[in-house]
N, C-alpha and C. Protein backbone atom coordinates (compact mmCIF):
# COMPACT_ATOMS: atom_id res chain seq x y z
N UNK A 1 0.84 -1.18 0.00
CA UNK A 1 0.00 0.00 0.00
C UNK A 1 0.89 1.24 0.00
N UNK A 2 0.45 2.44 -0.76
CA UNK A 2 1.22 3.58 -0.92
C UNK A 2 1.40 4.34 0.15
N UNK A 3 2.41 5.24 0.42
CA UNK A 3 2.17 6.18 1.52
C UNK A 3 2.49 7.16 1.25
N UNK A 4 2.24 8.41 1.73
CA UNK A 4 2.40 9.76 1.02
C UNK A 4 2.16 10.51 2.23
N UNK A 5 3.07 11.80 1.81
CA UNK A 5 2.70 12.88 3.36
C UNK A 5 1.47 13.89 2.67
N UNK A 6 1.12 13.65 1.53
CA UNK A 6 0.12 14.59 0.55
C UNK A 6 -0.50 13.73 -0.27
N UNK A 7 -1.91 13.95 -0.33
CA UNK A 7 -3.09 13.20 -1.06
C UNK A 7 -4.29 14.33 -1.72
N UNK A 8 -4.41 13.63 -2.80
CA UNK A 8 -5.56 14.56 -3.20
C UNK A 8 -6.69 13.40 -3.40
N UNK A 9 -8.45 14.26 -3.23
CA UNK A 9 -9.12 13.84 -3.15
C UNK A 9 -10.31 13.92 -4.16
N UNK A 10 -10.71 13.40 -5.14
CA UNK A 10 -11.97 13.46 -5.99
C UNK A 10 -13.42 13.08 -5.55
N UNK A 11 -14.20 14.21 -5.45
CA UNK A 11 -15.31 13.16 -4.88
C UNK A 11 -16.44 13.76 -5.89
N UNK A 12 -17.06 12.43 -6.07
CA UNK A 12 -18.30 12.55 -6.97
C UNK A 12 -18.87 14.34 -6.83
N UNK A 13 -19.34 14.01 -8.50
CA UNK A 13 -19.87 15.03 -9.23
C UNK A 13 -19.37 16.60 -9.03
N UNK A 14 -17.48 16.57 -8.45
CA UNK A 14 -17.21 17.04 -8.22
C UNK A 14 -16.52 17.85 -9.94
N UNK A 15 -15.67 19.01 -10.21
CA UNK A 15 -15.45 18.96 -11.62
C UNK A 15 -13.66 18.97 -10.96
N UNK A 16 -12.80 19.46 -10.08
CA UNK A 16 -11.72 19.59 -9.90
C UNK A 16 -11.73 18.74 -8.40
N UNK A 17 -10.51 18.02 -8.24
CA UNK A 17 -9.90 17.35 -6.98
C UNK A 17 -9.73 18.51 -6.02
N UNK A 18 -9.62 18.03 -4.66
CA UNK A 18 -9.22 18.90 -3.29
C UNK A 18 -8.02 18.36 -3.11
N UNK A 19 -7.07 19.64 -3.19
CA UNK A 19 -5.71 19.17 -2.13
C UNK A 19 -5.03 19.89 -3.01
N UNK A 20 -3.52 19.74 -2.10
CA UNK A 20 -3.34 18.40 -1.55
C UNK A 20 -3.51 18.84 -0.39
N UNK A 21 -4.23 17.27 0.32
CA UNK A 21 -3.89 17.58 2.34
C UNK A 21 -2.65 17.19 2.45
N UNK A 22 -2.28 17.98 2.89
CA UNK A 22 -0.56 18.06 3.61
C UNK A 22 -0.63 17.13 5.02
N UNK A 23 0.58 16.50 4.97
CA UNK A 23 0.47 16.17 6.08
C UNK A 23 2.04 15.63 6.96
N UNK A 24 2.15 15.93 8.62
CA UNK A 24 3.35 15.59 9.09
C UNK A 24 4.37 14.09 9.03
N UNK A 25 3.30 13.33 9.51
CA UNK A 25 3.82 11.78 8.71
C UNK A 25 2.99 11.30 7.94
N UNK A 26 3.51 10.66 6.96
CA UNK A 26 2.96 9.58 5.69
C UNK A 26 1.80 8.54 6.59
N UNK A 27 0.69 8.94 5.24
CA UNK A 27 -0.47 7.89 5.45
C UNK A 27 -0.65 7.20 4.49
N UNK A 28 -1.57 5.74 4.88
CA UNK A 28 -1.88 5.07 4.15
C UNK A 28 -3.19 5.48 3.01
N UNK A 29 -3.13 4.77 2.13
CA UNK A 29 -4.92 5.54 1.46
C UNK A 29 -6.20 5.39 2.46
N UNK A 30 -5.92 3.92 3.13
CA UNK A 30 -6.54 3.89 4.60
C UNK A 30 -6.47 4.98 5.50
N UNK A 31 -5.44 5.48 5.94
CA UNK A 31 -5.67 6.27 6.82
C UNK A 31 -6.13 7.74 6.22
N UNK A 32 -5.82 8.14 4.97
CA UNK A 32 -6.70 9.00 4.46
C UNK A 32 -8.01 8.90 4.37
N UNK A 33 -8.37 7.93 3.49
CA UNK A 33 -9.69 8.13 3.44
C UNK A 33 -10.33 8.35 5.20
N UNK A 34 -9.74 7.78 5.75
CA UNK A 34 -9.93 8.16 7.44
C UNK A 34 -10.11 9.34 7.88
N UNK A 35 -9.57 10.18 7.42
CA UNK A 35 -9.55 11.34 7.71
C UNK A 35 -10.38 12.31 6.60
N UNK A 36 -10.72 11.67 5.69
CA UNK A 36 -11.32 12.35 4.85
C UNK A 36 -12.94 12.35 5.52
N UNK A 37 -13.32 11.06 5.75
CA UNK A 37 -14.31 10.84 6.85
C UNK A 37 -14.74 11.91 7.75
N UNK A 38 -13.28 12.17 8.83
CA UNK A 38 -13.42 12.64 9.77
C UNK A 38 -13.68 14.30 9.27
N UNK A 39 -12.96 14.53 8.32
CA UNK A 39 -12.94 15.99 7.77
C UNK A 39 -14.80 16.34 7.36
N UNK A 40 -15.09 15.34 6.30
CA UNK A 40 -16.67 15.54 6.03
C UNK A 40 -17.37 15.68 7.07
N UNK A 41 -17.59 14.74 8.08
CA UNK A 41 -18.09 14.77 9.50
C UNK A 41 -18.89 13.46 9.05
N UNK A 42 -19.01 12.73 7.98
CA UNK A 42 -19.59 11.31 8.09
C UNK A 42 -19.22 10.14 7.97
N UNK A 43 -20.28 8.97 8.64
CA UNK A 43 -19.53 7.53 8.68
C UNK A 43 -18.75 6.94 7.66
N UNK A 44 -19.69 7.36 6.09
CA UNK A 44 -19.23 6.83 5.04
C UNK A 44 -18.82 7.55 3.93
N UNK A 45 -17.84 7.83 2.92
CA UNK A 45 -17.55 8.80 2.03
C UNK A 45 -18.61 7.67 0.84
N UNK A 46 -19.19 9.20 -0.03
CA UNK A 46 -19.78 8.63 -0.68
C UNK A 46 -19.37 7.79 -2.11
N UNK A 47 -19.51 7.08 -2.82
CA UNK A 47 -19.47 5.83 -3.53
C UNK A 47 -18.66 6.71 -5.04
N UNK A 48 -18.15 6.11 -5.15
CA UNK A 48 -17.07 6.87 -6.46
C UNK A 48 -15.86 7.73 -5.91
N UNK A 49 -15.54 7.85 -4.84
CA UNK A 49 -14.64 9.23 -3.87
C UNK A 49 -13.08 8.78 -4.87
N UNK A 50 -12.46 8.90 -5.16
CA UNK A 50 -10.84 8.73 -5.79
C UNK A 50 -10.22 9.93 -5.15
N UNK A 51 -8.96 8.94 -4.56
CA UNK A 51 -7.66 9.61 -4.55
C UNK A 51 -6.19 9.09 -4.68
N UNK A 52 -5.87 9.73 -4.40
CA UNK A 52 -4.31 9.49 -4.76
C UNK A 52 -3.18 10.05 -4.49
N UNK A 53 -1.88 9.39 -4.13
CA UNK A 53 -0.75 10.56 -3.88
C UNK A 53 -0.13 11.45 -4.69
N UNK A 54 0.49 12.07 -3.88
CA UNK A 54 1.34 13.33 -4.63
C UNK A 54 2.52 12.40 -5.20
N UNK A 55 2.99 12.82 -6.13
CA UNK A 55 4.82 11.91 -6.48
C UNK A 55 5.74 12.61 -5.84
């Protein structure tokens, strides 16, 4: 699994990605989407969400 200190985020019916979230230590896409969660304020991100690291 990838790790990255920066991720960007696509989420449905969106037209441009968010980011990058910066961040102090490297996360997993797991622990992003984790936090992407926590950032929205809900249980589940909705169905199509893509992201990916920075290079």
């Amino acid at each position: 699994m990838k790790k990255s200190e920066a991720w960007y985020a696509l989420f449905p019916l969106d037209v441009y990605a968010l980011g990058p979230f910066r961040f102090t230590k490297e996360k997993s896409e797991h622990e992003f989407r984790e936090y992407l969660r926590e950032w929205e304020g809900v249980k589940r991100l909705p169905k199509g969400v893509e992201v990916w690291p920075t290079r």
